[in-house]
PDB file of N, CA and C in Angstrom:
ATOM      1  N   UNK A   1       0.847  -1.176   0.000  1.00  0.00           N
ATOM      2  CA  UNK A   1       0.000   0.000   0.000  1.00  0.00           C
ATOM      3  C   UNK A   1       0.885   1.229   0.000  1.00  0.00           C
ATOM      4  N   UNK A   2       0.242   2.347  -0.533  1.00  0.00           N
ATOM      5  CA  UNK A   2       1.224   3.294  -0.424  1.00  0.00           C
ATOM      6  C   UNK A   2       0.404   4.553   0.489  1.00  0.00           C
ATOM      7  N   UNK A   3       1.225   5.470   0.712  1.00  0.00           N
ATOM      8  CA  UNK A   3       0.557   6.235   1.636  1.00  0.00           C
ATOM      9  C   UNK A   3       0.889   7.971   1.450  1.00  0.00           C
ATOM     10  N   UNK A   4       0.170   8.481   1.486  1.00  0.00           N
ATOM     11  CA  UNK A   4       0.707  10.285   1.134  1.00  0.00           C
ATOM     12  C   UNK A   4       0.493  10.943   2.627  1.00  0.00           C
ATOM     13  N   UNK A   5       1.609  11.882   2.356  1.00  0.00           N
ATOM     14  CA  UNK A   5       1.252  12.611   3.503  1.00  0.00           C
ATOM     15  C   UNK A   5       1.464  14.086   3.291  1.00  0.00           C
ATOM     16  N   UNK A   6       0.758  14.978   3.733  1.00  0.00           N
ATOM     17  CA  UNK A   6       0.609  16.707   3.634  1.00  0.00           C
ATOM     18  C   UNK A   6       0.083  17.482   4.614  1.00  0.00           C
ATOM     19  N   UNK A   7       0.765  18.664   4.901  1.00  0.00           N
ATOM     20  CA  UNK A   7      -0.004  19.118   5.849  1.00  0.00           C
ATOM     21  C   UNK A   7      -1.055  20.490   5.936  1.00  0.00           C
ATOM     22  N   UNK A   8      -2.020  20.347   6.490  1.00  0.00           N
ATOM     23  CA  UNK A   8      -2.940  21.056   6.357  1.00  0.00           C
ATOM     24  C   UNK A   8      -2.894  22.114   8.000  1.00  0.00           C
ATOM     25  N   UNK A   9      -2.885  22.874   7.685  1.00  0.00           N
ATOM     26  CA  UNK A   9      -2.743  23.926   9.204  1.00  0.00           C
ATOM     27  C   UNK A   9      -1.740  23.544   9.810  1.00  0.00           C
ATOM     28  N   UNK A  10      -2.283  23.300  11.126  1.00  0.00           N
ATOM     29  CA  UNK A  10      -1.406  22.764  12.238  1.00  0.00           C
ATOM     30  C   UNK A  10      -1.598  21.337  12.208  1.00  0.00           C
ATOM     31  N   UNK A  11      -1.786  20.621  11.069  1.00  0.00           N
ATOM     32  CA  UNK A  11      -2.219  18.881  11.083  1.00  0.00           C
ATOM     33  C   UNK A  11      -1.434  18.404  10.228  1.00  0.00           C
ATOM     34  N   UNK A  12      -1.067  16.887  10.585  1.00  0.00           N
ATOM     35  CA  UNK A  12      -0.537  16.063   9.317  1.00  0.00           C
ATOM     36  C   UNK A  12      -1.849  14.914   8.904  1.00  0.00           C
ATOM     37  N   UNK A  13      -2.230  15.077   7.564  1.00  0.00           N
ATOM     38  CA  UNK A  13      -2.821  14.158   6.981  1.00  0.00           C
ATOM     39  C   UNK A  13      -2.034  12.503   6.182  1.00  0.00           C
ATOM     40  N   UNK A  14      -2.468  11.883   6.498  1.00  0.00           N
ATOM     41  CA  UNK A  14      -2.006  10.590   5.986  1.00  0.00           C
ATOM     42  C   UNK A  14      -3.527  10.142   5.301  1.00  0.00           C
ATOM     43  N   UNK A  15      -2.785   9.902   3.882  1.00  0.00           N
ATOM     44  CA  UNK A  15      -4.044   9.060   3.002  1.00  0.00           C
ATOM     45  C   UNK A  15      -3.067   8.024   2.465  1.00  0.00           C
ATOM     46  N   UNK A  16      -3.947   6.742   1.887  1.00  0.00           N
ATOM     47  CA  UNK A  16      -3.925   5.302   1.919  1.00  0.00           C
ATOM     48  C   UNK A  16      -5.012   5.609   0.225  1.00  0.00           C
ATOM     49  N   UNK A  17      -4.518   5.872  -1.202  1.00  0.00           N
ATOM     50  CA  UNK A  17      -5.385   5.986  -2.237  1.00  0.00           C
ATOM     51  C   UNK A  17      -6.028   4.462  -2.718  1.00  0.00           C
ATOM     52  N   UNK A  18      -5.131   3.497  -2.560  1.00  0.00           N
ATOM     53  CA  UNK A  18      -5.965   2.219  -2.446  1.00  0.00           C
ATOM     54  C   UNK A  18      -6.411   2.043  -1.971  1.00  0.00           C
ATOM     55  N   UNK A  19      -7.212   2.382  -0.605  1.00  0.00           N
ATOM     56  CA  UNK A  19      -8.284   1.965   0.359  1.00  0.00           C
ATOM     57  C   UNK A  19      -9.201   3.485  -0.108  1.00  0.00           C
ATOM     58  N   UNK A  20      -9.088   4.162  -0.241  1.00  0.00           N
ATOM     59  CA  UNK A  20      -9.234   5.898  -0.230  1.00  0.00           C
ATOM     60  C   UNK A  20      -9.907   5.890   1.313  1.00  0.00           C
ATOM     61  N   UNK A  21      -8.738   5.481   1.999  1.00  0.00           N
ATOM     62  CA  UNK A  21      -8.687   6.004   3.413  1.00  0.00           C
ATOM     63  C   UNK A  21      -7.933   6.924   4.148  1.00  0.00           C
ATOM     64  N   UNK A  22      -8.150   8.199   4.799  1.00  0.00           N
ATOM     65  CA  UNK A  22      -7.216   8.887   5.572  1.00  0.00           C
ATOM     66  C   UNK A  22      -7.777   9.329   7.024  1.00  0.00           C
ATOM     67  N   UNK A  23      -6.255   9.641   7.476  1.00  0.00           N
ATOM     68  CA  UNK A  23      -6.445  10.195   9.156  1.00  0.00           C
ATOM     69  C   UNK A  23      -5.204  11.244   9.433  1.00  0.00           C
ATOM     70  N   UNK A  24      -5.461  11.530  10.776  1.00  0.00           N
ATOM     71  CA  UNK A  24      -4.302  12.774  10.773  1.00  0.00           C
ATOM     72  C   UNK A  24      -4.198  12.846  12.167  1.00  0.00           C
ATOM     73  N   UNK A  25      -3.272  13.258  12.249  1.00  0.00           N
ATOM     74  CA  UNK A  25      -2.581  13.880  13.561  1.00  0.00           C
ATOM     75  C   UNK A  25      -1.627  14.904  13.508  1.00  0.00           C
ATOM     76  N   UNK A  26      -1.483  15.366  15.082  1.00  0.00           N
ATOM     77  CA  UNK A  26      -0.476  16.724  15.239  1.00  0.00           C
ATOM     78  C   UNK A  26       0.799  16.284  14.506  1.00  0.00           C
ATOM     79  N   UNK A  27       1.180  14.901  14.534  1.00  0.00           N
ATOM     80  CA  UNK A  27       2.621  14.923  13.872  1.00  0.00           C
ATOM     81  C   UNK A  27       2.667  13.777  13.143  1.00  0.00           C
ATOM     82  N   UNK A  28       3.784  14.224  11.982  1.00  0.00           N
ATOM     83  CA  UNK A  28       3.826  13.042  10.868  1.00  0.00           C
ATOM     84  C   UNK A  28       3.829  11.476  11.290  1.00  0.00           C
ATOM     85  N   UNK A  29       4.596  11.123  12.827  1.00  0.00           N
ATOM     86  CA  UNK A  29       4.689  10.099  13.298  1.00  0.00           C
ATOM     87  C   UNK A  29       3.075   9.070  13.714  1.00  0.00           C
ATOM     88  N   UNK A  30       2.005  10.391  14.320  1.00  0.00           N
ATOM     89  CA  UNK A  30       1.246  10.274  14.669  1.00  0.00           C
ATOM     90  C   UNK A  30      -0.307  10.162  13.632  1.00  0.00           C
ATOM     91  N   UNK A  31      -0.064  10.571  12.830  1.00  0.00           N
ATOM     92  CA  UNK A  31      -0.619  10.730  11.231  1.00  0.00           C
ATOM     93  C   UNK A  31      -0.661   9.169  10.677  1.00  0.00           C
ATOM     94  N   UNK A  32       0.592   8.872  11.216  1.00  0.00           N
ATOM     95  CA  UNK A  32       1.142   7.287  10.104  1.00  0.00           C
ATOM     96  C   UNK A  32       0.361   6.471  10.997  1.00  0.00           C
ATOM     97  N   UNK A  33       0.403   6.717  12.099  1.00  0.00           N
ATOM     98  CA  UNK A  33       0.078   5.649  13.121  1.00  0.00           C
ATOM     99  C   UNK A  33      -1.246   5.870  12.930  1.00  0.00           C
ATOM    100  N   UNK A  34      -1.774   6.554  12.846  1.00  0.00           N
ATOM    101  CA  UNK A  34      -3.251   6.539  12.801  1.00  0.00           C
ATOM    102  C   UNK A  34      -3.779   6.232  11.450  1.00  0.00           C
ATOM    103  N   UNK A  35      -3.699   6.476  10.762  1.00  0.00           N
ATOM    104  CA  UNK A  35      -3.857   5.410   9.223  1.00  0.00           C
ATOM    105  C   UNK A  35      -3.716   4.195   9.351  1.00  0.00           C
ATOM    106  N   UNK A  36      -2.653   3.387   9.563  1.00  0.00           N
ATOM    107  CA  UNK A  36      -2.454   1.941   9.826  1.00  0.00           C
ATOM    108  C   UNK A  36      -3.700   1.439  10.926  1.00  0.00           C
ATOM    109  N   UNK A  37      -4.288   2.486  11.887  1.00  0.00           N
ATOM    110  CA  UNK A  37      -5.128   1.982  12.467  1.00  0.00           C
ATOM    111  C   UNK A  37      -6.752   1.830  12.047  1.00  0.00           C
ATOM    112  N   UNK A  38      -6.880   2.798  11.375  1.00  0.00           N
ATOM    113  CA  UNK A  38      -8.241   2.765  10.573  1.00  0.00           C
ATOM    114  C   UNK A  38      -7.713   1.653   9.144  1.00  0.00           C
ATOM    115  N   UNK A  39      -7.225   1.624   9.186  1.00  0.00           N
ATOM    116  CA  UNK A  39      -6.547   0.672   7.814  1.00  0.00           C
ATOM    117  C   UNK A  39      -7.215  -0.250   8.646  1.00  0.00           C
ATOM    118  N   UNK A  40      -6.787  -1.056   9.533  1.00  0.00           N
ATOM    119  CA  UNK A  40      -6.646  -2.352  10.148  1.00  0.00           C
ATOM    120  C   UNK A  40      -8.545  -2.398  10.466  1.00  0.00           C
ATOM    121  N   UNK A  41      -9.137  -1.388  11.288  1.00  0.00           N
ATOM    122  CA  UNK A  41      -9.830  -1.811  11.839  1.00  0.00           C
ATOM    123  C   UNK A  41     -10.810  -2.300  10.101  1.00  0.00           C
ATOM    124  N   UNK A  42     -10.987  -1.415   8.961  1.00  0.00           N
ATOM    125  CA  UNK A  42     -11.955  -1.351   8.026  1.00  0.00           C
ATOM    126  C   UNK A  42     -11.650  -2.838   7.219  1.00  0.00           C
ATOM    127  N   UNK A  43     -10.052  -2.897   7.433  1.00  0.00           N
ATOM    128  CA  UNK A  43     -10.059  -4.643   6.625  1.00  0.00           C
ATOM    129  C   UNK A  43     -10.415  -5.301   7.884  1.00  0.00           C
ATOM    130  N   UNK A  44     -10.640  -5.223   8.978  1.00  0.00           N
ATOM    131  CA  UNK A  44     -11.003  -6.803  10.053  1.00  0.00           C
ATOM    132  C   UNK A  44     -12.576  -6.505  10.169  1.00  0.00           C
ATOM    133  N   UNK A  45     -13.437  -5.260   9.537  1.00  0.00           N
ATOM    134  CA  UNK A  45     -14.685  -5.362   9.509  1.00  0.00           C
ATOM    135  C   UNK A  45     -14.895  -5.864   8.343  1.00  0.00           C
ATOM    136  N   UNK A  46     -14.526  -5.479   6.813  1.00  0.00           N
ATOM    137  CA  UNK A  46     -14.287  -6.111   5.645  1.00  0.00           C
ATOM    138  C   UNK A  46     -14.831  -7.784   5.976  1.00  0.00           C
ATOM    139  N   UNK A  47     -13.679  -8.283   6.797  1.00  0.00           N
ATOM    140  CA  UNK A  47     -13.516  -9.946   6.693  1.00  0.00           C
ATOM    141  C   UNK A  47     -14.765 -10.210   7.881  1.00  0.00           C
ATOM    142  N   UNK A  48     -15.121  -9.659   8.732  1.00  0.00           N
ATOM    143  CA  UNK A  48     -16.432 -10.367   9.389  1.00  0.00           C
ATOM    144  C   UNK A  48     -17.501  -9.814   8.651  1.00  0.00           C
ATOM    145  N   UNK A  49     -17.781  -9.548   7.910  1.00  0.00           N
ATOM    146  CA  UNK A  49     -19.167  -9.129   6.938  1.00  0.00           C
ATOM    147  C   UNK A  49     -18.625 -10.073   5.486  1.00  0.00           C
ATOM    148  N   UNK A  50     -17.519 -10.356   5.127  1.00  0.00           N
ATOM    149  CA  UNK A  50     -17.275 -11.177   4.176  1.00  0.00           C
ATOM    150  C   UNK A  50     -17.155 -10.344   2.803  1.00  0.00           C
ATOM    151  N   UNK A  51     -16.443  -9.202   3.046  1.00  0.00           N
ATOM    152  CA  UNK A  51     -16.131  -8.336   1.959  1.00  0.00           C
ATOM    153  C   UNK A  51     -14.896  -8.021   1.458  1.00  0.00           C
ATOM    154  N   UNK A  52     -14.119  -8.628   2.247  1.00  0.00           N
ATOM    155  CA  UNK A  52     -12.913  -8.423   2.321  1.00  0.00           C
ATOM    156  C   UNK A  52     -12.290  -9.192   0.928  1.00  0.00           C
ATOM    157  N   UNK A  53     -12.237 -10.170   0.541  1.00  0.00           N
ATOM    158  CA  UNK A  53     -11.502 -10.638  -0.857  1.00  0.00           C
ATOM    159  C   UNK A  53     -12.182  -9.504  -2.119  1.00  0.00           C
ATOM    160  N   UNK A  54     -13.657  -9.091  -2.166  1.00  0.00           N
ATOM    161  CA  UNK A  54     -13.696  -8.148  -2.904  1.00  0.00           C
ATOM    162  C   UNK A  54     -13.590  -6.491  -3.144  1.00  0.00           C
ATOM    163  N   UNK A  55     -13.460  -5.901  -1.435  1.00  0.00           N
ATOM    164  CA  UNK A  55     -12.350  -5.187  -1.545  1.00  0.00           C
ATOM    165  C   UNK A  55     -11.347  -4.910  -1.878  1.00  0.00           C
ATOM    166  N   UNK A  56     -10.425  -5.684  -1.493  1.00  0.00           N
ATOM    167  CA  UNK A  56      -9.008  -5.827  -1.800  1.00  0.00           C
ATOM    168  C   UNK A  56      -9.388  -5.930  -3.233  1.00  0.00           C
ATOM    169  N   UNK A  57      -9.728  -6.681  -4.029  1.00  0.00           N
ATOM    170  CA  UNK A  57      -9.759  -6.967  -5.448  1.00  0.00           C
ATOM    171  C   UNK A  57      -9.729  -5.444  -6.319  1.00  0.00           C
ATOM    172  N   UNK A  58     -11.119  -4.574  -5.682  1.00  0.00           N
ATOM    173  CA  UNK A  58     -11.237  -3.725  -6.361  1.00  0.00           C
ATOM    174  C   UNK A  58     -10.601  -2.422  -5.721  1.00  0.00           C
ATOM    175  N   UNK A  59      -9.068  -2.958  -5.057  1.00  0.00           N
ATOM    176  CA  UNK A  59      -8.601  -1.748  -4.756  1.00  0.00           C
ATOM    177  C   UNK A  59      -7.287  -1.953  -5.080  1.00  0.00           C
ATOM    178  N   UNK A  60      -7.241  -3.409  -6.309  1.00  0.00           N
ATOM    179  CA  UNK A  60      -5.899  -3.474  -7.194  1.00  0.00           C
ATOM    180  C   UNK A  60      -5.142  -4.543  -6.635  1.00  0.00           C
ATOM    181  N   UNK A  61      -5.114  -5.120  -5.592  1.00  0.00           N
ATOM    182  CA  UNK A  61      -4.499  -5.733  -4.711  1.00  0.00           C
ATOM    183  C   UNK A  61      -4.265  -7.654  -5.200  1.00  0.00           C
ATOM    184  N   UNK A  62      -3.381  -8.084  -5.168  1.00  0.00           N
ATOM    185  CA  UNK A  62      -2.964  -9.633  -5.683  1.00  0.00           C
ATOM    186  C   UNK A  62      -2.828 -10.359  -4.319  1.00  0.00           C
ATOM    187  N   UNK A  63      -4.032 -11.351  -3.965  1.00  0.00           N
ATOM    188  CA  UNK A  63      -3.993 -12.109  -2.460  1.00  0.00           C
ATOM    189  C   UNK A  63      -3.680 -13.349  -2.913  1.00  0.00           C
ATOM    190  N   UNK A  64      -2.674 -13.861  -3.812  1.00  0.00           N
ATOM    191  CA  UNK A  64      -2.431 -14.827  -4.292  1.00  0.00           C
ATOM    192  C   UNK A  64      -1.092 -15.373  -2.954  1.00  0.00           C
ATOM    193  N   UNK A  65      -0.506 -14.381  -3.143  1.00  0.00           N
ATOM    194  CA  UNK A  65       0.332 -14.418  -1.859  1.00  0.00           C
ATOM    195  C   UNK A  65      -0.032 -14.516  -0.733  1.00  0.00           C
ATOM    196  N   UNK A  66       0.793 -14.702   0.475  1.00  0.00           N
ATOM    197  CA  UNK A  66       0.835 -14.345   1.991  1.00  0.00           C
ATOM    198  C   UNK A  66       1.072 -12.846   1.867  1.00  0.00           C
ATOM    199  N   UNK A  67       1.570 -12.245   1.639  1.00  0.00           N
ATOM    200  CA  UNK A  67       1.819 -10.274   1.547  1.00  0.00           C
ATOM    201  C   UNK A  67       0.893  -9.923  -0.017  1.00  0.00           C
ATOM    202  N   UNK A  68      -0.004  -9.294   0.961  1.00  0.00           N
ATOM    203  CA  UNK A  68      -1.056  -8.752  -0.325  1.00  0.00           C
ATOM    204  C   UNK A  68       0.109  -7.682  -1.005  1.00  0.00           C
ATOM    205  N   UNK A  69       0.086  -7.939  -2.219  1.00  0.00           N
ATOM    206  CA  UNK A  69       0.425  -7.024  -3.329  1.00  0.00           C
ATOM    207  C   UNK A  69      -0.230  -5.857  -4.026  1.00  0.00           C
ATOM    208  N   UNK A  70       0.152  -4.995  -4.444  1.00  0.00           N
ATOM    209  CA  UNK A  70      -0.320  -4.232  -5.554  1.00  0.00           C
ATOM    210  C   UNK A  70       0.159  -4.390  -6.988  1.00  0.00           C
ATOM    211  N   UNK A  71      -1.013  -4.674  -8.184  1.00  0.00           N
ATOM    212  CA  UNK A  71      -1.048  -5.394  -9.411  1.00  0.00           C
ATOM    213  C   UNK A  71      -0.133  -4.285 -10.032  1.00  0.00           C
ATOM    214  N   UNK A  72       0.208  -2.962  -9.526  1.00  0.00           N
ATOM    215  CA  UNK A  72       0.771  -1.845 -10.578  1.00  0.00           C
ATOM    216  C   UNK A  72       1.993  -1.431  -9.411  1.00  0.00           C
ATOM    217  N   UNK A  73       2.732  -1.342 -10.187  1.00  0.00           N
ATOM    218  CA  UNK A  73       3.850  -0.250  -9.303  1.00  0.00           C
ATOM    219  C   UNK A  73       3.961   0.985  -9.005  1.00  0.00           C
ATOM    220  N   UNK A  74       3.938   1.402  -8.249  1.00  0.00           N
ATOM    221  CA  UNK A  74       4.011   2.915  -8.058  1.00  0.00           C
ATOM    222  C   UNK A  74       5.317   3.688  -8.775  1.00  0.00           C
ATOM    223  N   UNK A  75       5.467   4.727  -9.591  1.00  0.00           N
ATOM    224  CA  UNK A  75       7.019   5.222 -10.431  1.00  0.00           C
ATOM    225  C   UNK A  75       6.733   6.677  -9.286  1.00  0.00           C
ATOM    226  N   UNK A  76       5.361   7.461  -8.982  1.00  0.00           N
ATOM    227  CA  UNK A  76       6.135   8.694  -8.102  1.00  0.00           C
ATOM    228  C   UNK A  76       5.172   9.817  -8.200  1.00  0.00           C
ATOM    229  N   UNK A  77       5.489  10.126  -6.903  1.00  0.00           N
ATOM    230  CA  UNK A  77       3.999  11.694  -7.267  1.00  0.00           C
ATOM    231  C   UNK A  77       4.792  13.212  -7.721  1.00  0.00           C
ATOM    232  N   UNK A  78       4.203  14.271  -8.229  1.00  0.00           N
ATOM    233  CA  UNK A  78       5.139  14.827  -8.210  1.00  0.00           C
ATOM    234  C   UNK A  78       3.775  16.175  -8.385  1.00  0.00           C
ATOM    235  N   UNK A  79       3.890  17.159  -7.059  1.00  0.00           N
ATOM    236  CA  UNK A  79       3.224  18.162  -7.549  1.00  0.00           C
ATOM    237  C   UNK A  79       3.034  18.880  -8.693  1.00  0.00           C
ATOM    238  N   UNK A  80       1.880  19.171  -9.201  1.00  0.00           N
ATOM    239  CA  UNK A  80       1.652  20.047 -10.577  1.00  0.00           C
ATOM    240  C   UNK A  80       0.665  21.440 -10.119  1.00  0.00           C
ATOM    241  N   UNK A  81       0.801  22.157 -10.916  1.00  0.00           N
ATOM    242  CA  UNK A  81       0.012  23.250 -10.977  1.00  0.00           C
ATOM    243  C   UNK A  81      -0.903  23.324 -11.947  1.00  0.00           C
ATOM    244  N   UNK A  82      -1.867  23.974 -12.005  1.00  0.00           N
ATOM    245  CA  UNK A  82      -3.150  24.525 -12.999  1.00  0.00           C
ATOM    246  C   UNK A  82      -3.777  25.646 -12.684  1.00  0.00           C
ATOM    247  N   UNK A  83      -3.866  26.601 -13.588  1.00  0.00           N
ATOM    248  CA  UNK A  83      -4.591  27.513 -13.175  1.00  0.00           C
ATOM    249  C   UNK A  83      -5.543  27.652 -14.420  1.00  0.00           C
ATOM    250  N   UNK A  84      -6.690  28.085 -14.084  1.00  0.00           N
ATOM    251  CA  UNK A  84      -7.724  28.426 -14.525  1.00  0.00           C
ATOM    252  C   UNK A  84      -7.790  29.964 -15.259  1.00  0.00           C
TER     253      UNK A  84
END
């Protein structure tokens, strides 16, 4: 999974674009940690409702393995501008 992070005010945001999940905290450390935790709790509700193999599916992910994969590689983000 990959994960972005930016900050907004006095906050660090952490997003997860394969789940399109995010969370945040006062600090980048605390940001990360809190993503991995909403990460965790939404795949262990996923798997007791029985949604979980088609989640993952449609969020790119190869469970062919023991370490879920991503089917594409990531090459890199790179801010752009647009103006109107």
């Amino acid at each position: 999974m990959t994960e972005e992070l930016w900050k907004e005010g006095n906050m660090y945001v952490s997003y997860c674009p394969e789940l399109d999940i995010a969370s945040c905290g006062e600090t980048v450390d605390q940001a990360k940690k809190n993503l991995k935790e909403v990460i965790l709790i939404n795949l262990e509700e996923a798997q007791k409702i029985g949604t979980l193999d088609k989640l993952l599916q449609e969020a790119g992910f190869d469970k062919t393995q023991s370490i879920l994969a991503l089917r594409k590689e990531l090459v890199g983000f790179t801010p752009i501008e647009v103006a109107l």
